[in-house]
C-alpha atoms as a PDB file:
ATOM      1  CA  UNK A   1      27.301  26.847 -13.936  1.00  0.00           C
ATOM      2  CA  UNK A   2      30.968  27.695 -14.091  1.00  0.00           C
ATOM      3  CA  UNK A   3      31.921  24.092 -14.154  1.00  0.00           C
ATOM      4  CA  UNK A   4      32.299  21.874 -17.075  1.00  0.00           C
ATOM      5  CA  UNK A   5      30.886  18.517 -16.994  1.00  0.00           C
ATOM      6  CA  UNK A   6      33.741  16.257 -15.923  1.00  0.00           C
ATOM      7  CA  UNK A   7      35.006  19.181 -13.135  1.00  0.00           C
ATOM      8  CA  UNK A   8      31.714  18.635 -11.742  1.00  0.00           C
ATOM      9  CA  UNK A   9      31.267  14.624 -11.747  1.00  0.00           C
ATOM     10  CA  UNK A  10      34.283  14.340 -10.185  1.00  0.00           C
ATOM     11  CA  UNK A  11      33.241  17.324  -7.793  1.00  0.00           C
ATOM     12  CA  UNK A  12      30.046  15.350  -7.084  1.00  0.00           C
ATOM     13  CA  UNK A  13      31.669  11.911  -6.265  1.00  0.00           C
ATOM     14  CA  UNK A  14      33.723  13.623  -3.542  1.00  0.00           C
ATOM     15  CA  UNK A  15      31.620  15.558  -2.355  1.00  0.00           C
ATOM     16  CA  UNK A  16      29.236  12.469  -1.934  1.00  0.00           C
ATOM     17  CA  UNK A  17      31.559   9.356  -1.438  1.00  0.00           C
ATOM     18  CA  UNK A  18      35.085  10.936  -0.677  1.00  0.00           C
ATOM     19  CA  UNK A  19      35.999   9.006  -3.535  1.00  0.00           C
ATOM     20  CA  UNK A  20      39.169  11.034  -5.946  1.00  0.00           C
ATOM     21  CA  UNK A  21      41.155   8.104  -6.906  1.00  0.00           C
ATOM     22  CA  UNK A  22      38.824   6.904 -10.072  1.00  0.00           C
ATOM     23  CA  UNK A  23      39.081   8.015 -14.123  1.00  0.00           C
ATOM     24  CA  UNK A  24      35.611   8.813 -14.924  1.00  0.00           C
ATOM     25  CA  UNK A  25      34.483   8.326 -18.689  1.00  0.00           C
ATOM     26  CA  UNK A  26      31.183  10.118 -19.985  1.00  0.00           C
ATOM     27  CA  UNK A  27      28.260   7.487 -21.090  1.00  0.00           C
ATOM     28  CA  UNK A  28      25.518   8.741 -22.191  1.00  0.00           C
ATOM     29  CA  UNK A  29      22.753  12.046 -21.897  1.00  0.00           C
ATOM     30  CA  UNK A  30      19.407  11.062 -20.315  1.00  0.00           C
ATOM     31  CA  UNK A  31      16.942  13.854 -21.611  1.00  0.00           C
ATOM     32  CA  UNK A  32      13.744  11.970 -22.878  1.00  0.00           C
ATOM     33  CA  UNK A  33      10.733  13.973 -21.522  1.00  0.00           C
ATOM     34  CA  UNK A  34       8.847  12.692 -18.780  1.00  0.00           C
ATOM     35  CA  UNK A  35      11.377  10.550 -17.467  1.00  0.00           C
ATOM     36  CA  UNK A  36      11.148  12.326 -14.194  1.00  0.00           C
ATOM     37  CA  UNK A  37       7.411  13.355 -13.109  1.00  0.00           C
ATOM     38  CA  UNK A  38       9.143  16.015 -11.248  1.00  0.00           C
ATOM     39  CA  UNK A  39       9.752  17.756 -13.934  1.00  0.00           C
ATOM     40  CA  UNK A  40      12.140  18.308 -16.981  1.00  0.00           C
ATOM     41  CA  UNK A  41      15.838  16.375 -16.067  1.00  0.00           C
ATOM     42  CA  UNK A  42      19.013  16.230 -18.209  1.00  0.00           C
ATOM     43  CA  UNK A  43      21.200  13.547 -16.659  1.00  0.00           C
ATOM     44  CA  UNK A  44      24.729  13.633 -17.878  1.00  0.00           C
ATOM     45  CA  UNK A  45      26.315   9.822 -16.755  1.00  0.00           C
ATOM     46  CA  UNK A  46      29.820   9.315 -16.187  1.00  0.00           C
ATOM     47  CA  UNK A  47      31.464   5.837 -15.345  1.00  0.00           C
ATOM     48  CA  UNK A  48      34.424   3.823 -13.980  1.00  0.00           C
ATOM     49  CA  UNK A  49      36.368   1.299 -12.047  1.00  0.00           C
ATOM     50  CA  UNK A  50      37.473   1.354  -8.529  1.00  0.00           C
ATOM     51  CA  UNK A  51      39.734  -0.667  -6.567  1.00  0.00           C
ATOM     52  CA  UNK A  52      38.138  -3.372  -4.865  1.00  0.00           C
ATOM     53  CA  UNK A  53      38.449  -2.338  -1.070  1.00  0.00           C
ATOM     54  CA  UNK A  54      37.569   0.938  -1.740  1.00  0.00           C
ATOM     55  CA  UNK A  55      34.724   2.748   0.800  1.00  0.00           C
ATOM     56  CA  UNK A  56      32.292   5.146  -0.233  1.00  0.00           C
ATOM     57  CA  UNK A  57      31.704   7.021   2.688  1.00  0.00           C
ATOM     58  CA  UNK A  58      28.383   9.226   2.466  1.00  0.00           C
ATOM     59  CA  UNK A  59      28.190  12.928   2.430  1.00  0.00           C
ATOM     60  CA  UNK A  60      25.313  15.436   2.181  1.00  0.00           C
ATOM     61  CA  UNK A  61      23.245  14.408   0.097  1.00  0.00           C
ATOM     62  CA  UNK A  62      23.673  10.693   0.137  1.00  0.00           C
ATOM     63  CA  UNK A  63      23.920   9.931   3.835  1.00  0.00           C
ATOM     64  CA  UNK A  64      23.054   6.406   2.894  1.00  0.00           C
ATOM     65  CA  UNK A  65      25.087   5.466   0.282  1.00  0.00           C
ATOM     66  CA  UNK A  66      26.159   1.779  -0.079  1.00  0.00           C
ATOM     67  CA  UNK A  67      27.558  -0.432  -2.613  1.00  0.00           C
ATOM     68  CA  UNK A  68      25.244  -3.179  -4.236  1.00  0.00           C
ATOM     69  CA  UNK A  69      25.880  -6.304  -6.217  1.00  0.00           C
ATOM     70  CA  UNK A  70      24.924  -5.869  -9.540  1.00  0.00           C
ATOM     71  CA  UNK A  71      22.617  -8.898  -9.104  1.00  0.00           C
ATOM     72  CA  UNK A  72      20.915  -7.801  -6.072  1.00  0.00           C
ATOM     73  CA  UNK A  73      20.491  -3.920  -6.556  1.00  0.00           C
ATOM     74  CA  UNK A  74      17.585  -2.193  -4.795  1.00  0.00           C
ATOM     75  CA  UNK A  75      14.021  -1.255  -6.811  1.00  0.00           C
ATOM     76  CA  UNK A  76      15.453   2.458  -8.844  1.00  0.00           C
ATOM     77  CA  UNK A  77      13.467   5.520  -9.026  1.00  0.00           C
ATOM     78  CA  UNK A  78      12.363   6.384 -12.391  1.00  0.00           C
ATOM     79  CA  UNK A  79      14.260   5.085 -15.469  1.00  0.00           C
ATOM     80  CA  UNK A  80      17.455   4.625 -13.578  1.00  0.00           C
ATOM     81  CA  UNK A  81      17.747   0.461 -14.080  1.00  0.00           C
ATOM     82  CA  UNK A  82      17.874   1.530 -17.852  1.00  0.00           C
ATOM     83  CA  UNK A  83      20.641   4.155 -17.137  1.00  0.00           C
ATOM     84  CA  UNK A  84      22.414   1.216 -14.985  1.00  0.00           C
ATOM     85  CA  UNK A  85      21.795  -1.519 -17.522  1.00  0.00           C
ATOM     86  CA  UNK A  86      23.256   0.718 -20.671  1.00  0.00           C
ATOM     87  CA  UNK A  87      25.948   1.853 -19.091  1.00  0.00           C
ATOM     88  CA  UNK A  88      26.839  -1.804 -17.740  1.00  0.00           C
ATOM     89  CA  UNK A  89      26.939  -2.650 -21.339  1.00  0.00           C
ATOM     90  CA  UNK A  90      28.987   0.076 -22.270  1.00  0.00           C
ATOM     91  CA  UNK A  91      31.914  -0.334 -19.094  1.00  0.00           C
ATOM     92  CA  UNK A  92      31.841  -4.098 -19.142  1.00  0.00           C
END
């Protein structure tokens, strides 16, 4: 709660990938209700370009993390293939 957005993107990406050598750019807000049947979710999405050899290398909470062609990504939970699609549009 002490953190402002950007501190805490690039807090998450480490923490999850080991990734710190990337300039992150904010996207968009995800807030529309119901887009998670879990229950109310603000989604704050950040963007940007890494090297080409780069690893992700998973952490705690994504122990399975992996990099995807854009062409071939996996089936997304909720209304996450919209989040990817926009901000496709908006980076490329």
């Amino acid at each position: 709660m002490q953190e402002d957005l950007i501190e805490s993107a690039y807090r998450e990406l480490e923490e999850e990938t080991q990734i710190t050598t990337v300039n992150l750019t904010q996207l968009k807000t995800y807030g529309k209700p119901g887009r998670d049947p879990r229950g109310r979710t603000v989604s704050v999405v950040f963007g940007g370009f890494l090297e080409d050899d780069q690893k992700a290398q998973a952490g705690d909470d994504a122990k399975e993390a992996k990099w995807f062609p854009i062409s071939e990504l996996p089936e997304l939970a909720f209304d996450h293939q919209i989040i990817v699609h926009e901000s496709l549009e908006k980076l490329l």
